[in-house]
N, C-alpha and C. Protein backbone atom coordinates (compact mmCIF):
# COMPACT_ATOMS: atom_id res chain seq x y z
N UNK A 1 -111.56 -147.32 -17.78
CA UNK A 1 -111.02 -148.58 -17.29
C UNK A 1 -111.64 -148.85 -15.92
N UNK A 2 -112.02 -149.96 -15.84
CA UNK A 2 -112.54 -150.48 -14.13
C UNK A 2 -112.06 -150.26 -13.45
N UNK A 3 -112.08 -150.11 -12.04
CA UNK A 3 -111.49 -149.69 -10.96
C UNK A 3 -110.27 -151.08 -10.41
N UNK A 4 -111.14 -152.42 -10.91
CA UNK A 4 -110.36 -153.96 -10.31
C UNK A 4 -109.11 -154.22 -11.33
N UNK A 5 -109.96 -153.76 -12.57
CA UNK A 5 -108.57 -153.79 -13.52
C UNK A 5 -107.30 -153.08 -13.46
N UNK A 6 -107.79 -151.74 -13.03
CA UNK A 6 -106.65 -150.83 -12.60
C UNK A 6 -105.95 -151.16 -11.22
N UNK A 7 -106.33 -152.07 -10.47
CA UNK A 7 -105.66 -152.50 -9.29
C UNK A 7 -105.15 -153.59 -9.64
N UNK A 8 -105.52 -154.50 -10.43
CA UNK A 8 -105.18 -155.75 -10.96
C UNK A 8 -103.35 -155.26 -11.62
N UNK A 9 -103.82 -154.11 -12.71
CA UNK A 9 -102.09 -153.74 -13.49
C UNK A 9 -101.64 -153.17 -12.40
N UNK A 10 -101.67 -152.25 -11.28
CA UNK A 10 -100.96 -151.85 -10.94
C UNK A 10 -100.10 -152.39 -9.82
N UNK A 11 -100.99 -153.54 -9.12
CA UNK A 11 -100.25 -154.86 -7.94
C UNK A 11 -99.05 -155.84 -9.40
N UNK A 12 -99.97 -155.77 -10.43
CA UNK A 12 -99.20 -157.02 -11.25
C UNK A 12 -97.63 -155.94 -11.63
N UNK A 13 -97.77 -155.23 -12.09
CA UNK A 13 -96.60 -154.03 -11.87
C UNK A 13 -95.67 -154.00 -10.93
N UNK A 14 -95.86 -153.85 -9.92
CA UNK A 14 -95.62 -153.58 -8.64
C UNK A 14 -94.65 -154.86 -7.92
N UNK A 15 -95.28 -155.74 -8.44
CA UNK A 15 -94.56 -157.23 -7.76
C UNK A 15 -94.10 -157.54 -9.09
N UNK A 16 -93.78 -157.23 -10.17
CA UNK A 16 -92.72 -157.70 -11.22
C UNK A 16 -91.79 -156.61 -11.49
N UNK A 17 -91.94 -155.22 -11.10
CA UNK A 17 -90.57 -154.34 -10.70
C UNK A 17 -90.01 -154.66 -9.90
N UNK A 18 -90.72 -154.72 -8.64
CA UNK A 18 -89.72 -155.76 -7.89
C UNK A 18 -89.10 -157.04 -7.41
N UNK A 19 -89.68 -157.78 -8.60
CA UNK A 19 -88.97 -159.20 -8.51
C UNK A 19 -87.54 -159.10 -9.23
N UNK A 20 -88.14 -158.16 -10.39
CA UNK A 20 -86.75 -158.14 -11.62
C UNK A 20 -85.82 -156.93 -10.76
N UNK A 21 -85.97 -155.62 -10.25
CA UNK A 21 -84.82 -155.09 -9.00
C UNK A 21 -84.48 -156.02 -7.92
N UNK A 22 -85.00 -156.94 -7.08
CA UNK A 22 -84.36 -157.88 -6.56
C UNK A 22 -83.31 -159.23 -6.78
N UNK A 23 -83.84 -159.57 -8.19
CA UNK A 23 -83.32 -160.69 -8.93
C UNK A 23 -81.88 -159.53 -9.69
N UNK A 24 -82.12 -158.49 -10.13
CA UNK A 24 -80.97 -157.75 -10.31
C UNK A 24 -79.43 -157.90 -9.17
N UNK A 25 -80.49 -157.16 -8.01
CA UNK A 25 -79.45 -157.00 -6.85
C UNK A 25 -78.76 -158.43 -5.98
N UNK A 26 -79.42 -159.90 -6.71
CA UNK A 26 -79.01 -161.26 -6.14
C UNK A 26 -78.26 -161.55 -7.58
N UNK A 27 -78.24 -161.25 -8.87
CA UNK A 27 -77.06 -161.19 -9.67
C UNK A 27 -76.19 -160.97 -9.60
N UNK A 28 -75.97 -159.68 -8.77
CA UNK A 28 -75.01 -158.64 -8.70
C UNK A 28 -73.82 -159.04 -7.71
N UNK A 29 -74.70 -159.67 -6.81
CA UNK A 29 -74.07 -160.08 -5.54
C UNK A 29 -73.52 -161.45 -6.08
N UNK A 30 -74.24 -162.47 -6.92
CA UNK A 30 -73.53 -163.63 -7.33
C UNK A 30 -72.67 -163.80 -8.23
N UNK A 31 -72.81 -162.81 -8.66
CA UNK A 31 -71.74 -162.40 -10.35
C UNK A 31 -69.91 -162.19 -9.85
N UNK A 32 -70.46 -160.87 -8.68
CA UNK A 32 -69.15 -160.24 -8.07
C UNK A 32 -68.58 -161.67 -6.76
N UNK A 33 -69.41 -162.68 -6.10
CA UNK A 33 -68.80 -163.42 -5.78
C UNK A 33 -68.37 -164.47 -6.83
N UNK A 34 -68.80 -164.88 -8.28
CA UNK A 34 -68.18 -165.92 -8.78
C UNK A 34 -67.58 -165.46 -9.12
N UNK A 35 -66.66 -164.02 -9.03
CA UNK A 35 -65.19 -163.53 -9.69
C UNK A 35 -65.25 -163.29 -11.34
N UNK A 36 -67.19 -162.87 -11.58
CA UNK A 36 -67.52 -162.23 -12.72
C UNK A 36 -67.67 -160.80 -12.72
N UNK A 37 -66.05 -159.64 -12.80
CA UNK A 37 -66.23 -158.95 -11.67
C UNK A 37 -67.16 -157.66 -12.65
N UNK A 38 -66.76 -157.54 -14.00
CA UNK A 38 -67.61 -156.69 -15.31
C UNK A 38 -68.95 -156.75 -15.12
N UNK A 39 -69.70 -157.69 -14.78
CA UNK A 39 -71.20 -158.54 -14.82
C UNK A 39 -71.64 -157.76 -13.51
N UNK A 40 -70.81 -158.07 -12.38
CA UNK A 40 -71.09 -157.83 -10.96
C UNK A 40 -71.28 -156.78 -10.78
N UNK A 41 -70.29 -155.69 -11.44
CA UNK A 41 -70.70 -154.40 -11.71
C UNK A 41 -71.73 -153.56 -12.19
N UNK A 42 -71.90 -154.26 -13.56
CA UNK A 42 -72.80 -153.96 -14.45
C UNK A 42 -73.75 -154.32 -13.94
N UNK A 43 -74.46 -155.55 -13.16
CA UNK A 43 -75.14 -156.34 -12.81
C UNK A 43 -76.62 -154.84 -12.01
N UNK A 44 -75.88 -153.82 -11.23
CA UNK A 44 -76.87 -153.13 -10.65
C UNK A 44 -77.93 -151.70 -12.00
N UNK A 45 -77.20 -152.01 -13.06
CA UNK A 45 -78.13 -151.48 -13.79
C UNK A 45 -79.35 -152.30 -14.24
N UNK A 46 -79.53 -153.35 -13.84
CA UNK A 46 -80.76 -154.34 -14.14
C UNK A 46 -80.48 -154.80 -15.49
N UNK A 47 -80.50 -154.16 -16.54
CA UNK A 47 -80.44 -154.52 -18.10
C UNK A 47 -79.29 -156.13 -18.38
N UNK A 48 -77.58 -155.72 -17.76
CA UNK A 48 -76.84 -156.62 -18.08
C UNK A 48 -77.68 -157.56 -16.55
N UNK A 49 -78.38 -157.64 -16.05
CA UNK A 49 -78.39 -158.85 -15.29
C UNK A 49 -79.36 -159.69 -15.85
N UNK A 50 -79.82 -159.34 -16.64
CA UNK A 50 -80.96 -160.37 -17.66
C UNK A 50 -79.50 -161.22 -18.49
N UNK A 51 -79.01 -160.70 -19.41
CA UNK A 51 -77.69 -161.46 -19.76
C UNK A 51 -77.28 -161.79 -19.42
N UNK A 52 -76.36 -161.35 -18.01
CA UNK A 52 -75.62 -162.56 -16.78
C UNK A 52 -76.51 -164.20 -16.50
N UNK A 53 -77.78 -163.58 -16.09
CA UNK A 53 -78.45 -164.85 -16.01
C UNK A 53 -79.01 -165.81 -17.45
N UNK A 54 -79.14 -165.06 -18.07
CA UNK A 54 -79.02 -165.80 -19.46
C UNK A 54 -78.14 -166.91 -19.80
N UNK A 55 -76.64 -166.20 -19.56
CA UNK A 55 -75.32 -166.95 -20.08
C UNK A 55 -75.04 -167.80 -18.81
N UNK A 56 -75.05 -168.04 -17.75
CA UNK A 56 -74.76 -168.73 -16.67
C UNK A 56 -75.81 -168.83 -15.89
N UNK A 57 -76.91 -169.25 -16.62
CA UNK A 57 -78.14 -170.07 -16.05
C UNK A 57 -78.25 -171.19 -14.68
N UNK A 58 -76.84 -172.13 -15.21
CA UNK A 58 -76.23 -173.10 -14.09
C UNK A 58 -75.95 -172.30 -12.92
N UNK A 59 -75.16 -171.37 -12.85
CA UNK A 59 -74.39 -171.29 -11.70
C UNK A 59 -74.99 -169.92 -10.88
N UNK A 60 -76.05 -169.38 -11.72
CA UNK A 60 -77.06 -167.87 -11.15
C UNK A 60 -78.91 -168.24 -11.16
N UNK A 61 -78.97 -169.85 -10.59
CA UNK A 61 -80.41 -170.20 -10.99
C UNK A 61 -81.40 -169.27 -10.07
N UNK A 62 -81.23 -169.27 -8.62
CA UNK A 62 -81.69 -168.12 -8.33
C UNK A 62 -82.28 -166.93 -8.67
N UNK A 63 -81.20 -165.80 -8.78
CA UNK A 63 -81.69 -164.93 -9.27
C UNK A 63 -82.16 -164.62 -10.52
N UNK A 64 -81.65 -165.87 -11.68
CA UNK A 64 -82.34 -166.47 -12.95
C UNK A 64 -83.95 -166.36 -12.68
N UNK A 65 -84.40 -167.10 -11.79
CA UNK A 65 -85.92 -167.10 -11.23
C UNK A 65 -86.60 -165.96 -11.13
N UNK A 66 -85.80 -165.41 -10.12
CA UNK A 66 -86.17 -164.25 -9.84
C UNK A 66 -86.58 -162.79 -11.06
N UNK A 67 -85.60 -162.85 -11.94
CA UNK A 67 -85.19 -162.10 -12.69
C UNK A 67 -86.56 -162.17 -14.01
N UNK A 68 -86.09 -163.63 -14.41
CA UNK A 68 -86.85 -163.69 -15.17
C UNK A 68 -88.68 -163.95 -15.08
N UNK A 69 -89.13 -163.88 -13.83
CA UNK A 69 -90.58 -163.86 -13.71
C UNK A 69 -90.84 -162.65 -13.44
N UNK A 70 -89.99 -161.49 -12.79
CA UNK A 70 -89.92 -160.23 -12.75
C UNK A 70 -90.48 -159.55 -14.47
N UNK A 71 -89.43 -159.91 -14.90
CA UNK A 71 -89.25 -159.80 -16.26
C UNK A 71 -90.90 -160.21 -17.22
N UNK A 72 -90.92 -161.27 -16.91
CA UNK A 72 -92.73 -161.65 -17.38
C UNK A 72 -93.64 -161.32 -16.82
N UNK A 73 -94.01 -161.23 -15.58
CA UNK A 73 -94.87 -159.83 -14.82
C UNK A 73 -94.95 -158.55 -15.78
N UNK A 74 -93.66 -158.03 -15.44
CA UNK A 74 -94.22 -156.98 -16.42
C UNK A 74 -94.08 -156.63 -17.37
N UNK A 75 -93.75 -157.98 -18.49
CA UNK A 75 -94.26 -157.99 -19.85
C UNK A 75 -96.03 -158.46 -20.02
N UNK A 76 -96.54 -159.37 -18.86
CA UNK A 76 -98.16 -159.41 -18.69
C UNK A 76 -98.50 -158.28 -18.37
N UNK A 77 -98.23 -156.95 -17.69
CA UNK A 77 -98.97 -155.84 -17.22
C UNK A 77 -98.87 -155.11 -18.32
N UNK A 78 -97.80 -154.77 -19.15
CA UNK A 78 -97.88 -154.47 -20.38
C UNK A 78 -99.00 -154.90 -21.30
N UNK A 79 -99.15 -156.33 -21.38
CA UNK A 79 -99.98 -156.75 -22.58
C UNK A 79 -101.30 -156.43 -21.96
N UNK A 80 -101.42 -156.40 -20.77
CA UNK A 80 -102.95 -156.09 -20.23
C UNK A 80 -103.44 -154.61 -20.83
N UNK A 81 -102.59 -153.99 -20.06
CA UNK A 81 -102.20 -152.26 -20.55
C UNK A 81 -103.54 -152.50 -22.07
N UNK A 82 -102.36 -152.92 -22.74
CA UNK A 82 -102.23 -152.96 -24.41
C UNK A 82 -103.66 -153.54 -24.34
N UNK A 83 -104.15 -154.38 -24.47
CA UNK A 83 -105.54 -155.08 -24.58
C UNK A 83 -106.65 -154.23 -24.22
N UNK A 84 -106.32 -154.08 -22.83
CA UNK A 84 -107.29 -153.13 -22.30
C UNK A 84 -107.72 -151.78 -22.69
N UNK A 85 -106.67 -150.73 -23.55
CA UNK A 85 -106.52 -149.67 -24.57
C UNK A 85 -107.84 -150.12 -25.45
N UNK A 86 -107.32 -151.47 -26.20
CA UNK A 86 -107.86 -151.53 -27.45
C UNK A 86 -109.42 -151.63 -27.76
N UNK A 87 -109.81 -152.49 -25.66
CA UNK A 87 -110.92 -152.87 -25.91
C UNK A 87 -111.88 -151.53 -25.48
């Protein structure tokens, strides 16, 4: 693998772990202030904060953003991964 490619997945990595742990920890915090207190909780395992922002899109657009480009980052560093294997 190239040396640019391997810097390319590992920055694209890097800034979509931590968009989706940040967009987690601004769920967590918006969940437990809208008196969603299960969500708010749950909210710091990352997994239920993709669902929180899912189901209350309106009122968590924020960390919705956040979460979910996190989330596509590193489903693109993945598919690069994957491509790049094959080729």
């Amino acid at each position: 693998m190239a040396l640019w490619l391997s810097v390319t997945i590992l920055c694209l990595g890097a800034v979509g772990l931590m968009l989706l742990i940040v967009g987690g920890l601004f769920s967590a915090i918006d969940a437990l202030g809208k008196k969603h207190y299960v969500f708010g909780w749950l909210n710091f395992l990352i997994i239920p904060a993709i669902v929180y922002c899912a189901l209350h899109w309106r009122d968590a657009r924020y960390p919705a953003k956040l979460t979910f480009s996190g989330l596509a980052l590193l489903l693109l560093t993945g598919l690069i991964i994957v491509i790049s294997e094959l080729l």
